[in-house]
PDB file of N, CA and C in Angstrom:
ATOM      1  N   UNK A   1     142.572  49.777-105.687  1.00  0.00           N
ATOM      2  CA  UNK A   1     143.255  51.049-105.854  1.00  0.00           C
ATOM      3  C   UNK A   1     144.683  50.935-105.336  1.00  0.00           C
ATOM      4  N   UNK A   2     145.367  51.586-106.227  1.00  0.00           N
ATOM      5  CA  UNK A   2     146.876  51.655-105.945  1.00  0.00           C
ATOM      6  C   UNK A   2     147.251  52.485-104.381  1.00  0.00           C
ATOM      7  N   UNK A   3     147.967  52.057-103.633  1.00  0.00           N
ATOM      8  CA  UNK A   3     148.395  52.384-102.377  1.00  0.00           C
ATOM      9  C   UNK A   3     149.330  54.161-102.379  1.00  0.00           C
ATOM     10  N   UNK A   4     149.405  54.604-101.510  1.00  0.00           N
ATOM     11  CA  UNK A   4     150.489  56.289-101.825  1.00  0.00           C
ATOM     12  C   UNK A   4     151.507  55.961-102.066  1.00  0.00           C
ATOM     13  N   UNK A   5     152.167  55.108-101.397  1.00  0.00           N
ATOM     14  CA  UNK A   5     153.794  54.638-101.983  1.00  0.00           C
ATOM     15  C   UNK A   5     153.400  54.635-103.378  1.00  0.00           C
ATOM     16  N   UNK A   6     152.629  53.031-103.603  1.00  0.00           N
ATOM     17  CA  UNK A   6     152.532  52.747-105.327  1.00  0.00           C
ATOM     18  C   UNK A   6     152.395  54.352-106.354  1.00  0.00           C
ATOM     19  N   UNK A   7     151.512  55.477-105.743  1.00  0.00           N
ATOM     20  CA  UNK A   7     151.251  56.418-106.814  1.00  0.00           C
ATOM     21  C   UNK A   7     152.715  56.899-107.004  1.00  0.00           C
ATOM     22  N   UNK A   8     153.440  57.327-105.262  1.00  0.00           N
ATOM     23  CA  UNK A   8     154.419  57.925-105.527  1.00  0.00           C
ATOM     24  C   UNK A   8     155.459  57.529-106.661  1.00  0.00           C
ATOM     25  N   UNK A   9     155.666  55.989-106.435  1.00  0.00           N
ATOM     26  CA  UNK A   9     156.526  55.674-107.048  1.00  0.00           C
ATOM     27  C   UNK A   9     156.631  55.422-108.617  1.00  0.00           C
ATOM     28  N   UNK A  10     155.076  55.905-108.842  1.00  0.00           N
ATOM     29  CA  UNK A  10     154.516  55.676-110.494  1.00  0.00           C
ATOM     30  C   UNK A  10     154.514  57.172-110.446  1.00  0.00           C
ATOM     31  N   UNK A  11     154.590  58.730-109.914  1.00  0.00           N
ATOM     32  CA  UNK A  11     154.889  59.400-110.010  1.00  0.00           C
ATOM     33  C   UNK A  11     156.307  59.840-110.299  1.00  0.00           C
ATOM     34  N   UNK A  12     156.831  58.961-110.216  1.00  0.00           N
ATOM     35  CA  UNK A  12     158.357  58.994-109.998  1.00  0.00           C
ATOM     36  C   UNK A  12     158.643  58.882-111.641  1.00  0.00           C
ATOM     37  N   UNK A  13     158.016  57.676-111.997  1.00  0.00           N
ATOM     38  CA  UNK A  13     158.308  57.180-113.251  1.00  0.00           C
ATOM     39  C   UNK A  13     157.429  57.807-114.103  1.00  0.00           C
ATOM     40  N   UNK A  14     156.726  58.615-113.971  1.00  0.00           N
ATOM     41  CA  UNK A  14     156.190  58.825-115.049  1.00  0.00           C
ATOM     42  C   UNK A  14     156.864  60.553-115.099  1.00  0.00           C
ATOM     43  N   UNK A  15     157.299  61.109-113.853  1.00  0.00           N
ATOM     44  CA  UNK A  15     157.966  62.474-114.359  1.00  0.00           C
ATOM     45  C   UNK A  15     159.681  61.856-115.188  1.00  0.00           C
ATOM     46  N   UNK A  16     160.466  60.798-114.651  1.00  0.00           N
ATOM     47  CA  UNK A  16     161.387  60.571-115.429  1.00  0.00           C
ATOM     48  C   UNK A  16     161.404  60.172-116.732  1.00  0.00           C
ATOM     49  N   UNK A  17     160.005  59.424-116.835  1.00  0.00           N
ATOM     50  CA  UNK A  17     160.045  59.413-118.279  1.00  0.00           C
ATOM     51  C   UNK A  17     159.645  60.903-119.572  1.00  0.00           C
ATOM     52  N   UNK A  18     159.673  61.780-118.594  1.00  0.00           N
ATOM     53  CA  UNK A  18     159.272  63.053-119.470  1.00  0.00           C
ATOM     54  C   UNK A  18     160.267  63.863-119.218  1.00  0.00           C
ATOM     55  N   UNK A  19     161.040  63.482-118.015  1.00  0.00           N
ATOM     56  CA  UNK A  19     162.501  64.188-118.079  1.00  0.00           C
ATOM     57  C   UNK A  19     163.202  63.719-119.641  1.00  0.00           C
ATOM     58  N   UNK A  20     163.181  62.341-119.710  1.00  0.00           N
ATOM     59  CA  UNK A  20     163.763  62.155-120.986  1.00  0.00           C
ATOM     60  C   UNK A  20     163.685  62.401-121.930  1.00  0.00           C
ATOM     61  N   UNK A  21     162.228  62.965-122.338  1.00  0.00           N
ATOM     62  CA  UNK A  21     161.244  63.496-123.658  1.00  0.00           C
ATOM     63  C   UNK A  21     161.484  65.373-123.438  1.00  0.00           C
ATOM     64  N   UNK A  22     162.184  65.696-122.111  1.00  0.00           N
ATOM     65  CA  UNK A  22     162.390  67.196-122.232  1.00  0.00           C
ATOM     66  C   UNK A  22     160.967  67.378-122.407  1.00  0.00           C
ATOM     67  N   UNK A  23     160.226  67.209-121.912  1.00  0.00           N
ATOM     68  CA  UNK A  23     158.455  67.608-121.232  1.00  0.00           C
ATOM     69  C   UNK A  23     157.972  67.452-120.105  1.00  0.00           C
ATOM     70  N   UNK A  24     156.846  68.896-120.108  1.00  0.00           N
ATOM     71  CA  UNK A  24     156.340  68.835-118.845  1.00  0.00           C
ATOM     72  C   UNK A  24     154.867  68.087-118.584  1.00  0.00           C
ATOM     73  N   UNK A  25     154.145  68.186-117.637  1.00  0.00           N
ATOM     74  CA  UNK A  25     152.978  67.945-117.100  1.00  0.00           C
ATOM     75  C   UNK A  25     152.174  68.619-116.426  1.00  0.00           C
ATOM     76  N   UNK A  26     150.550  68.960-116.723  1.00  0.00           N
ATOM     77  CA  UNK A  26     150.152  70.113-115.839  1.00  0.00           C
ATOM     78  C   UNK A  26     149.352  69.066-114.955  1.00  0.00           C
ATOM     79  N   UNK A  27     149.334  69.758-113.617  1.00  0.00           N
ATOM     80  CA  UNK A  27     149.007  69.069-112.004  1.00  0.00           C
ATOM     81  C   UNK A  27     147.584  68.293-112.497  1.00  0.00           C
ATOM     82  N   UNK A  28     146.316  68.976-113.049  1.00  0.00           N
ATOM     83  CA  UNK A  28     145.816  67.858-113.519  1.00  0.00           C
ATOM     84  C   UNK A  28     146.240  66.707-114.313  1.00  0.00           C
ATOM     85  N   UNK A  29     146.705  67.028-115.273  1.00  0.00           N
ATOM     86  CA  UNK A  29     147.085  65.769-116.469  1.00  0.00           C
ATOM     87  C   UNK A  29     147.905  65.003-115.396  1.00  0.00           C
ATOM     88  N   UNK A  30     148.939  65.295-114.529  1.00  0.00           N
ATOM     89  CA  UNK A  30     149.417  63.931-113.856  1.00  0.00           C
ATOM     90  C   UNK A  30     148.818  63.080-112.862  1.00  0.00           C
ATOM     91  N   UNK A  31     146.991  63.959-112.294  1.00  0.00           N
ATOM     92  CA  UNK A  31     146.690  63.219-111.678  1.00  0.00           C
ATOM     93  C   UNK A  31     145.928  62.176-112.172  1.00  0.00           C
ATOM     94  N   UNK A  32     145.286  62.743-113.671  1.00  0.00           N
ATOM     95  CA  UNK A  32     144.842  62.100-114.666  1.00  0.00           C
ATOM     96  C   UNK A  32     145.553  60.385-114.864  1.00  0.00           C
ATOM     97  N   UNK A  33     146.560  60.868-114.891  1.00  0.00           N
ATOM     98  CA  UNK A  33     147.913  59.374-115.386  1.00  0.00           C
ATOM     99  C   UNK A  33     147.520  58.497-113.985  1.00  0.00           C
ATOM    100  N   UNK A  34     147.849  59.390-112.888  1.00  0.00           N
ATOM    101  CA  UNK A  34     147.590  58.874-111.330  1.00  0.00           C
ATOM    102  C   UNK A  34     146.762  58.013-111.267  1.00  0.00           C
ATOM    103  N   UNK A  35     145.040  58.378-112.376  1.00  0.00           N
ATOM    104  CA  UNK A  35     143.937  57.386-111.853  1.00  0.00           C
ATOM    105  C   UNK A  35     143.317  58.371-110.407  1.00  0.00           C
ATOM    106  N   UNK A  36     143.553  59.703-109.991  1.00  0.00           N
ATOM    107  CA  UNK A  36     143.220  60.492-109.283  1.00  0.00           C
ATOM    108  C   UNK A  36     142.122  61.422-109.906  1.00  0.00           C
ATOM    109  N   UNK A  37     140.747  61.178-109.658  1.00  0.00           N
ATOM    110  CA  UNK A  37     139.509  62.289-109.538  1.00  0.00           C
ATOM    111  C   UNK A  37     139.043  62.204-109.078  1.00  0.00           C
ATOM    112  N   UNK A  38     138.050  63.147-109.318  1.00  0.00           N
ATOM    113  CA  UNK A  38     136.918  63.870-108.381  1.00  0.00           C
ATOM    114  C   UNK A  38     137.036  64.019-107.044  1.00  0.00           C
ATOM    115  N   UNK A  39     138.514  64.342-106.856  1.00  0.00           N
ATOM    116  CA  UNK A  39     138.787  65.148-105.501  1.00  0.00           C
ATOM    117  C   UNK A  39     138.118  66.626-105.731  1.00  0.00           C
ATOM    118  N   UNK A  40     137.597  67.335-104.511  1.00  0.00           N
ATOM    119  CA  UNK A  40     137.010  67.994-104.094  1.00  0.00           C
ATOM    120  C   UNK A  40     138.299  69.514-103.868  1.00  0.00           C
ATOM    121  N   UNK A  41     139.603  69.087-103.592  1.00  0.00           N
ATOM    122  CA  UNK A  41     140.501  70.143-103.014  1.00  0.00           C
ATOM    123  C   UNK A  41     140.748  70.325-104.244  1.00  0.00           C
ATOM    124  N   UNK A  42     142.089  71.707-103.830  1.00  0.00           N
ATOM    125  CA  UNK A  42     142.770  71.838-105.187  1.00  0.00           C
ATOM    126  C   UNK A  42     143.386  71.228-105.614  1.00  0.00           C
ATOM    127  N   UNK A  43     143.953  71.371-106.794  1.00  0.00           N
ATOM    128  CA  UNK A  43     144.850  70.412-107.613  1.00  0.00           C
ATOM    129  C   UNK A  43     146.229  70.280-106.781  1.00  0.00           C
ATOM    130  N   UNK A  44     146.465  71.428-106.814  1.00  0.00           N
ATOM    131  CA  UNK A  44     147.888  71.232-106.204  1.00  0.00           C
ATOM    132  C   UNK A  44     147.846  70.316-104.859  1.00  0.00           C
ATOM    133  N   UNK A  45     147.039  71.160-104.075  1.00  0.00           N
ATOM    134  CA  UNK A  45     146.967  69.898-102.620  1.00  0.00           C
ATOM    135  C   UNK A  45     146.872  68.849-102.817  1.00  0.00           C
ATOM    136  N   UNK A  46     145.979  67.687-103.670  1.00  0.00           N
ATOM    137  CA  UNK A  46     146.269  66.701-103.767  1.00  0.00           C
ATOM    138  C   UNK A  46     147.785  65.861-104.494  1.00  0.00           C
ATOM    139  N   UNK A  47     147.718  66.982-105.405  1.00  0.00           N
ATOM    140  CA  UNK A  47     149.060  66.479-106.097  1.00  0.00           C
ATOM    141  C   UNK A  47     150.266  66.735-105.327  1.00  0.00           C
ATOM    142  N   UNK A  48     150.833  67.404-104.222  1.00  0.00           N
ATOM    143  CA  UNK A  48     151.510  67.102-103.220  1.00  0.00           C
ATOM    144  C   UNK A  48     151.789  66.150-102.401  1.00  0.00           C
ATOM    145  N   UNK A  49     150.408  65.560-102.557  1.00  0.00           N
ATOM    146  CA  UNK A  49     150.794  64.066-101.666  1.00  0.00           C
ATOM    147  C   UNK A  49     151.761  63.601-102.446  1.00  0.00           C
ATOM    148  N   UNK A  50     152.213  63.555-103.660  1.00  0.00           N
ATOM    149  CA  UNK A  50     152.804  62.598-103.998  1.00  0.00           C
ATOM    150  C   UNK A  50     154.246  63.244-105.010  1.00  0.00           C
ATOM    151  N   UNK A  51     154.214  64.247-105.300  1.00  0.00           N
ATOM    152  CA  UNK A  51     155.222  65.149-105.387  1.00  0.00           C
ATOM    153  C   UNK A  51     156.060  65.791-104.289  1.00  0.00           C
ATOM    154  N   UNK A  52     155.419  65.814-102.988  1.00  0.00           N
ATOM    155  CA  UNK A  52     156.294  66.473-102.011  1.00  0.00           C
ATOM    156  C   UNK A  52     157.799  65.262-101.890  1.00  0.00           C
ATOM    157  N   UNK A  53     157.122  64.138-101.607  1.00  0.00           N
ATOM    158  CA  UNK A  53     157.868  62.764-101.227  1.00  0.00           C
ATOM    159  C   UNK A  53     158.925  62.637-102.726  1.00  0.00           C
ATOM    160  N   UNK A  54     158.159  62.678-103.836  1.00  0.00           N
ATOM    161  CA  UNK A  54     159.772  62.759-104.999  1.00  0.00           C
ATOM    162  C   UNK A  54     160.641  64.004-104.575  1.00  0.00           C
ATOM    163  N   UNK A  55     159.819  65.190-104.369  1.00  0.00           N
ATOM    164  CA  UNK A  55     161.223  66.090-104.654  1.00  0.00           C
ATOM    165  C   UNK A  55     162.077  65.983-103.072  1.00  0.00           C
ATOM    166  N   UNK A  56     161.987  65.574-102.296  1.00  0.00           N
ATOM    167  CA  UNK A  56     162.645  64.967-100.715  1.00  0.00           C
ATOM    168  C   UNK A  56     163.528  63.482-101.639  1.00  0.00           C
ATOM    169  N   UNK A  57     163.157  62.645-102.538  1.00  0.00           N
ATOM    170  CA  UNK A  57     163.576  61.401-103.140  1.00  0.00           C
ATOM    171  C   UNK A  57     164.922  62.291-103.827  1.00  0.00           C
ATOM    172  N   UNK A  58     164.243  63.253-104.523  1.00  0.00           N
ATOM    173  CA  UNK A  58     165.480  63.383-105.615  1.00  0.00           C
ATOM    174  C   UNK A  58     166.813  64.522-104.856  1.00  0.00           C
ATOM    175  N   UNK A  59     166.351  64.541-103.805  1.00  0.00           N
ATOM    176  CA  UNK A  59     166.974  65.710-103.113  1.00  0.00           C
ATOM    177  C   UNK A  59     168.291  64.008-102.234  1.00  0.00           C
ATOM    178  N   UNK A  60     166.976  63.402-101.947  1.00  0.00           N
ATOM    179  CA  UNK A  60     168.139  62.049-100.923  1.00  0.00           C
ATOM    180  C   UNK A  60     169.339  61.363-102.024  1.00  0.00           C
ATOM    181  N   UNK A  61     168.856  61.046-103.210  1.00  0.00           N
ATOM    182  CA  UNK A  61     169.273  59.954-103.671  1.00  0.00           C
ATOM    183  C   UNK A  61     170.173  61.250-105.005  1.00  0.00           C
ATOM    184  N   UNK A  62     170.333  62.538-105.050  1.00  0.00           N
ATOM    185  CA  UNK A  62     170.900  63.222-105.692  1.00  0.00           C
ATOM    186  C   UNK A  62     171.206  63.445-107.143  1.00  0.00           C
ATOM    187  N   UNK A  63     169.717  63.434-107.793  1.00  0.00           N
ATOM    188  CA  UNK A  63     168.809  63.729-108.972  1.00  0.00           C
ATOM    189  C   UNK A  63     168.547  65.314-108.977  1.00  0.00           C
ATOM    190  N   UNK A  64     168.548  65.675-110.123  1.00  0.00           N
ATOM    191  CA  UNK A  64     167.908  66.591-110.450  1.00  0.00           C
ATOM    192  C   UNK A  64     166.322  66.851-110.229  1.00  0.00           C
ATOM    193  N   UNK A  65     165.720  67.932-109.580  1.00  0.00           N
ATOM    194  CA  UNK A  65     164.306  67.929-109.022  1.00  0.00           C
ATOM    195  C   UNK A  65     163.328  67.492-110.228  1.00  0.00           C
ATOM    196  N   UNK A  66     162.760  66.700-110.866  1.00  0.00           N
ATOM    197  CA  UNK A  66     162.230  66.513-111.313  1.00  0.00           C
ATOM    198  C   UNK A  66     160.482  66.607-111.224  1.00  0.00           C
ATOM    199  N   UNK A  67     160.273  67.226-110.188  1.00  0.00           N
ATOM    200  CA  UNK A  67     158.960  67.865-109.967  1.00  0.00           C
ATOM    201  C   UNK A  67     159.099  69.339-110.410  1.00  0.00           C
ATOM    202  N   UNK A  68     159.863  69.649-110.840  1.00  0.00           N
ATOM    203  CA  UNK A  68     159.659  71.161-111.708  1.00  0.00           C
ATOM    204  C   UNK A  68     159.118  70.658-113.343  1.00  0.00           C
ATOM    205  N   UNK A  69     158.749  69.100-113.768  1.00  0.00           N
ATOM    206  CA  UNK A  69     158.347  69.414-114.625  1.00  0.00           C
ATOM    207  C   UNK A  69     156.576  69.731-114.663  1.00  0.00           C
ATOM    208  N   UNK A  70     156.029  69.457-113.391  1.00  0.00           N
ATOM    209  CA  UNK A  70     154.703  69.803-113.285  1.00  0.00           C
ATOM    210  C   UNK A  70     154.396  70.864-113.187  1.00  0.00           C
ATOM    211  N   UNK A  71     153.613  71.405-114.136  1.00  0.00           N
ATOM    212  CA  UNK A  71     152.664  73.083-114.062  1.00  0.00           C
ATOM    213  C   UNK A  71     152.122  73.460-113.819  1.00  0.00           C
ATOM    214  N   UNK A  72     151.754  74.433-113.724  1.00  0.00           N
ATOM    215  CA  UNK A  72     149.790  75.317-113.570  1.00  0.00           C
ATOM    216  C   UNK A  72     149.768  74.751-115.097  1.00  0.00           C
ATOM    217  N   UNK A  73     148.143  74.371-115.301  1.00  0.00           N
ATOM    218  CA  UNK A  73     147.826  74.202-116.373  1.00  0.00           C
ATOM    219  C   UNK A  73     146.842  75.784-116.931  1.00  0.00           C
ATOM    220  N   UNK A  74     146.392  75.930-118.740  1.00  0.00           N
ATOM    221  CA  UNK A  74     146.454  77.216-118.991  1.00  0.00           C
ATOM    222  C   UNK A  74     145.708  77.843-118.292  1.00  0.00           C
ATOM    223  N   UNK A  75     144.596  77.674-117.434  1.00  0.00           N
ATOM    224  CA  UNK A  75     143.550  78.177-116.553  1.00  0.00           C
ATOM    225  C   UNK A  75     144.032  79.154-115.788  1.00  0.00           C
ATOM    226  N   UNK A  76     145.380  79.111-115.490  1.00  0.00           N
ATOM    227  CA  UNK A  76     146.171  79.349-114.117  1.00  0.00           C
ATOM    228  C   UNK A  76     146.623  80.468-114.330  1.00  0.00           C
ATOM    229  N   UNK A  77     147.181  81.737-113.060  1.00  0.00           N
ATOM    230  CA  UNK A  77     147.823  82.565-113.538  1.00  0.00           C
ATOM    231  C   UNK A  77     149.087  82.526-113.848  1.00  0.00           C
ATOM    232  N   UNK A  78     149.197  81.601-113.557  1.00  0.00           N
ATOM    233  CA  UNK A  78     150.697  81.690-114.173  1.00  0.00           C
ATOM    234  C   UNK A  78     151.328  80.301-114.706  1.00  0.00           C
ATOM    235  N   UNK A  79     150.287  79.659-115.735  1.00  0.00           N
ATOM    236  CA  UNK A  79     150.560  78.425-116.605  1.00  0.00           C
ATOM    237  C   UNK A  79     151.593  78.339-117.184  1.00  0.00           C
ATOM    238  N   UNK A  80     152.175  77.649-117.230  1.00  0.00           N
ATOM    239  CA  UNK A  80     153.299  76.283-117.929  1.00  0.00           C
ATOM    240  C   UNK A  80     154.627  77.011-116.263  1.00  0.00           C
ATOM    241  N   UNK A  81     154.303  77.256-115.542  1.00  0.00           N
ATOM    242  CA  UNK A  81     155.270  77.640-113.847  1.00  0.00           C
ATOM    243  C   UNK A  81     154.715  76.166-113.340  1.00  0.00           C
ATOM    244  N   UNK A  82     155.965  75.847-112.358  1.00  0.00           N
ATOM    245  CA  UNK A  82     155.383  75.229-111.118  1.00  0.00           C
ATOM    246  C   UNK A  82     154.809  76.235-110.265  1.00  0.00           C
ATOM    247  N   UNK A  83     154.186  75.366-109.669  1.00  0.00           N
ATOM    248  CA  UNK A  83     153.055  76.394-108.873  1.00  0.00           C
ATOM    249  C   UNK A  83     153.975  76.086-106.969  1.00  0.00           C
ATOM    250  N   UNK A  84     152.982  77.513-106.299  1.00  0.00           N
ATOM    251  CA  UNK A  84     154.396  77.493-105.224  1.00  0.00           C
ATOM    252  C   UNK A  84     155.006  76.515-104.361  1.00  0.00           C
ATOM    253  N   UNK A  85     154.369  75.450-104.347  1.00  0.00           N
ATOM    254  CA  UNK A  85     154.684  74.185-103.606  1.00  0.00           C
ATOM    255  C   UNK A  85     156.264  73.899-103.964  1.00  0.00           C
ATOM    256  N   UNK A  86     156.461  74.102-105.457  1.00  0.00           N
ATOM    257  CA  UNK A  86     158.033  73.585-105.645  1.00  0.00           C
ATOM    258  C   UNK A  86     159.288  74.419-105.281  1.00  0.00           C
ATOM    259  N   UNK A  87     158.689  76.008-105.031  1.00  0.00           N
ATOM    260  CA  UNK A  87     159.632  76.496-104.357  1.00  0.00           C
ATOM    261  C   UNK A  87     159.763  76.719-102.559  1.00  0.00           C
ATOM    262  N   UNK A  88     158.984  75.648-102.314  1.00  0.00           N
ATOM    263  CA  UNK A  88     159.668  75.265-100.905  1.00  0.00           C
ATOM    264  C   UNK A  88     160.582  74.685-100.824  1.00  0.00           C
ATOM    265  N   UNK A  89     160.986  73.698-102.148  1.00  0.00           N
ATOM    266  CA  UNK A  89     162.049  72.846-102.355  1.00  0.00           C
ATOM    267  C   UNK A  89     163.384  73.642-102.891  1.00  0.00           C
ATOM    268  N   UNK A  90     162.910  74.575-103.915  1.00  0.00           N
ATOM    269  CA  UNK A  90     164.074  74.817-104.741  1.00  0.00           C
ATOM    270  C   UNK A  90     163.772  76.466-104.648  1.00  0.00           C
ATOM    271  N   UNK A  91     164.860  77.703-105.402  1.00  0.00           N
ATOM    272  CA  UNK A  91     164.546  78.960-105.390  1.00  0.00           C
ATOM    273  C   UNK A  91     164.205  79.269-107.062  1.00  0.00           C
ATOM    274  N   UNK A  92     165.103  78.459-107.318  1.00  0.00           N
ATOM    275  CA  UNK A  92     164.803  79.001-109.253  1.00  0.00           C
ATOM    276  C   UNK A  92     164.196  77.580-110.226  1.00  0.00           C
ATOM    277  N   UNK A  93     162.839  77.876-110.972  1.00  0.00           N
ATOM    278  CA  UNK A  93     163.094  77.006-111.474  1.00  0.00           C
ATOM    279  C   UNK A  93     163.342  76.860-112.894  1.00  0.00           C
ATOM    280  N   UNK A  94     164.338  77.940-113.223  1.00  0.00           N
ATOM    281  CA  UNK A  94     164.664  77.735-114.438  1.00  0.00           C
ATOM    282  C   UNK A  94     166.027  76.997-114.395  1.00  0.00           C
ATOM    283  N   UNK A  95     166.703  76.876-113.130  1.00  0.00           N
ATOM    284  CA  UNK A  95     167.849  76.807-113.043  1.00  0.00           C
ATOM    285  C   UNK A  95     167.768  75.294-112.648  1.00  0.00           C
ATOM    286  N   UNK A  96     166.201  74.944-112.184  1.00  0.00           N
ATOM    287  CA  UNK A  96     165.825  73.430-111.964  1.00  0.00           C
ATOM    288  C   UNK A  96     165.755  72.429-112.669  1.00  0.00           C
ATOM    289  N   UNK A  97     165.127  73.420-113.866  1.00  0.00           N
ATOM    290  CA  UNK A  97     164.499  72.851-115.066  1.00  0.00           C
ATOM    291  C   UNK A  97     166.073  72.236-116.625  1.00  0.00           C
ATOM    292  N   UNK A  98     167.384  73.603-116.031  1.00  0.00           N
ATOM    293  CA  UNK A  98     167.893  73.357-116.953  1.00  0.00           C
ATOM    294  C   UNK A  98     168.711  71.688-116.326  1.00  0.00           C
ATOM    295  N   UNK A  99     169.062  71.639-115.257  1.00  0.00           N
ATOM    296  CA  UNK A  99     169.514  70.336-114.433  1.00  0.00           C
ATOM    297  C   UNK A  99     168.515  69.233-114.885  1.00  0.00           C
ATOM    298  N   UNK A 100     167.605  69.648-115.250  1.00  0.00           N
ATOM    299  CA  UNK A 100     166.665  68.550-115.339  1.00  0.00           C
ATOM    300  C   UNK A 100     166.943  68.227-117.190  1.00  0.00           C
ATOM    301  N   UNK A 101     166.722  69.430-117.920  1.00  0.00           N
ATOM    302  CA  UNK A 101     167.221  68.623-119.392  1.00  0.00           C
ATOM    303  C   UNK A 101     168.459  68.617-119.409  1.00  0.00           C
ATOM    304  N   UNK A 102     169.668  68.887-118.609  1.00  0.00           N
ATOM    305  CA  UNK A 102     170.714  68.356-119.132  1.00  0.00           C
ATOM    306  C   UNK A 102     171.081  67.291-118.599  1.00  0.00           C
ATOM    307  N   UNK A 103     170.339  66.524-117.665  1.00  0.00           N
ATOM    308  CA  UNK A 103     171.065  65.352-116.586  1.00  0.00           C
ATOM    309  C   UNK A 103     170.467  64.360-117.889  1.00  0.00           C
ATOM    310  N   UNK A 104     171.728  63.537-117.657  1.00  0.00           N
ATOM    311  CA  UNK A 104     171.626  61.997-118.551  1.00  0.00           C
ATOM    312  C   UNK A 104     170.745  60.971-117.940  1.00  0.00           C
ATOM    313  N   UNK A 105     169.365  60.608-118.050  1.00  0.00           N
ATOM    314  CA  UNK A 105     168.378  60.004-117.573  1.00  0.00           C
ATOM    315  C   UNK A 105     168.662  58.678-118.038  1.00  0.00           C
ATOM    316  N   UNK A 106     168.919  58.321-118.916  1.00  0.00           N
ATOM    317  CA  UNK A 106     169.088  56.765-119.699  1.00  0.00           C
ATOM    318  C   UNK A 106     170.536  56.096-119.089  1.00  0.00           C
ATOM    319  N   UNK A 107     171.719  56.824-118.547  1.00  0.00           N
ATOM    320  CA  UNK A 107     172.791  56.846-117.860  1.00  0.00           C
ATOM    321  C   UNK A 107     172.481  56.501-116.227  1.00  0.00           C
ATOM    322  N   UNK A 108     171.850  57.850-115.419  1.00  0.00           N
ATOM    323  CA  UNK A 108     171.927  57.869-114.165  1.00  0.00           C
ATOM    324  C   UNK A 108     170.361  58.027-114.211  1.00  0.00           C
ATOM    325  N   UNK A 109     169.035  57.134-114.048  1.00  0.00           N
ATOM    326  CA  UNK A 109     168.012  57.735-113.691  1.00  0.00           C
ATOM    327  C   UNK A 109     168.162  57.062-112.103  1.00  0.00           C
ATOM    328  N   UNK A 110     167.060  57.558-111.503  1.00  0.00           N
ATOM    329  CA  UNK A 110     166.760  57.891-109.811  1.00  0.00           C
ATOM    330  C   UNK A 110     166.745  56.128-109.655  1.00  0.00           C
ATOM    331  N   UNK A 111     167.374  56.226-108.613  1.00  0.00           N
ATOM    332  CA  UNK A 111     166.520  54.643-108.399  1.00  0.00           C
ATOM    333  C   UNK A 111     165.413  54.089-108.085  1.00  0.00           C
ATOM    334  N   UNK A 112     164.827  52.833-108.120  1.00  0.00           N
ATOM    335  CA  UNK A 112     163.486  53.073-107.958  1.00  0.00           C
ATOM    336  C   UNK A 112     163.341  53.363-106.696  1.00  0.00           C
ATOM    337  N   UNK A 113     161.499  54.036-106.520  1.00  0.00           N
ATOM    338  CA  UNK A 113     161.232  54.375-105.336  1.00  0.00           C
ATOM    339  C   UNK A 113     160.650  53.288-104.401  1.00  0.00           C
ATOM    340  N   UNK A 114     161.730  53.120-103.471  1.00  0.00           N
ATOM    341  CA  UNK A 114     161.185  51.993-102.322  1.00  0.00           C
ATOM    342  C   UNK A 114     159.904  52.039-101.956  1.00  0.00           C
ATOM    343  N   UNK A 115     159.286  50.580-102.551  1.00  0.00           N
ATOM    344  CA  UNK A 115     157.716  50.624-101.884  1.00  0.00           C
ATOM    345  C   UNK A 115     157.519  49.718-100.929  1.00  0.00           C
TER     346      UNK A 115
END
């Protein structure tokens, strides 16, 4: 099994590569990609382990938050939103989201995440 750095940093890459596609991800489906089940907590709690550490990455290395592309999936009350974890980081995330499709990813993407 892949180590937390390793997820983080395959978290990393797999939200930049959907920054580039201008798409999102709902908190299951990325833990899905992760190789993460049959955890017992909620979605979100687990998926923090490894989203808290990108949006602190994209905040150091001065990226656009790219954890606003993860959602409530439709179950949720309030599906295709980040759910409240991302506004500990940020206040708006429409205003997250537009930084996120207009930043040039193929130009300036994040560097990789030190493992």
């Amino acid at each position: 099994m892949e180590s937390r750095r390793e997820l983080i940093a395959k978290t990393l890459d797999i939200l930049t590569d959907l920054a580039q596609r201008h798409e999102t991800i709902s908190y299951g489906d990325l833990l899905n990609r992760l190789g993460i089940t049959g955890e017992r907590r909620p979605i979100g709690q687990i998926a923090a382990r490894y989203l808290d550490p990108v949006a602190v990455y994209c905040i150091a290395v001065g990226v656009p938050p790219l954890t606003v592309l993860v959602v409530n999936g439709p179950k949720s009350s309030k599906p295709g939103q980040p759910g409240s974890g991302f506004f500990v980081w940020f206040d708006d995330a429409k205003a997250a989201r537009e930084l996120v499709e207009n930043h040039d990813w193929d130009s300036f993407p994040p560097p990789p995440f030190p493992i």
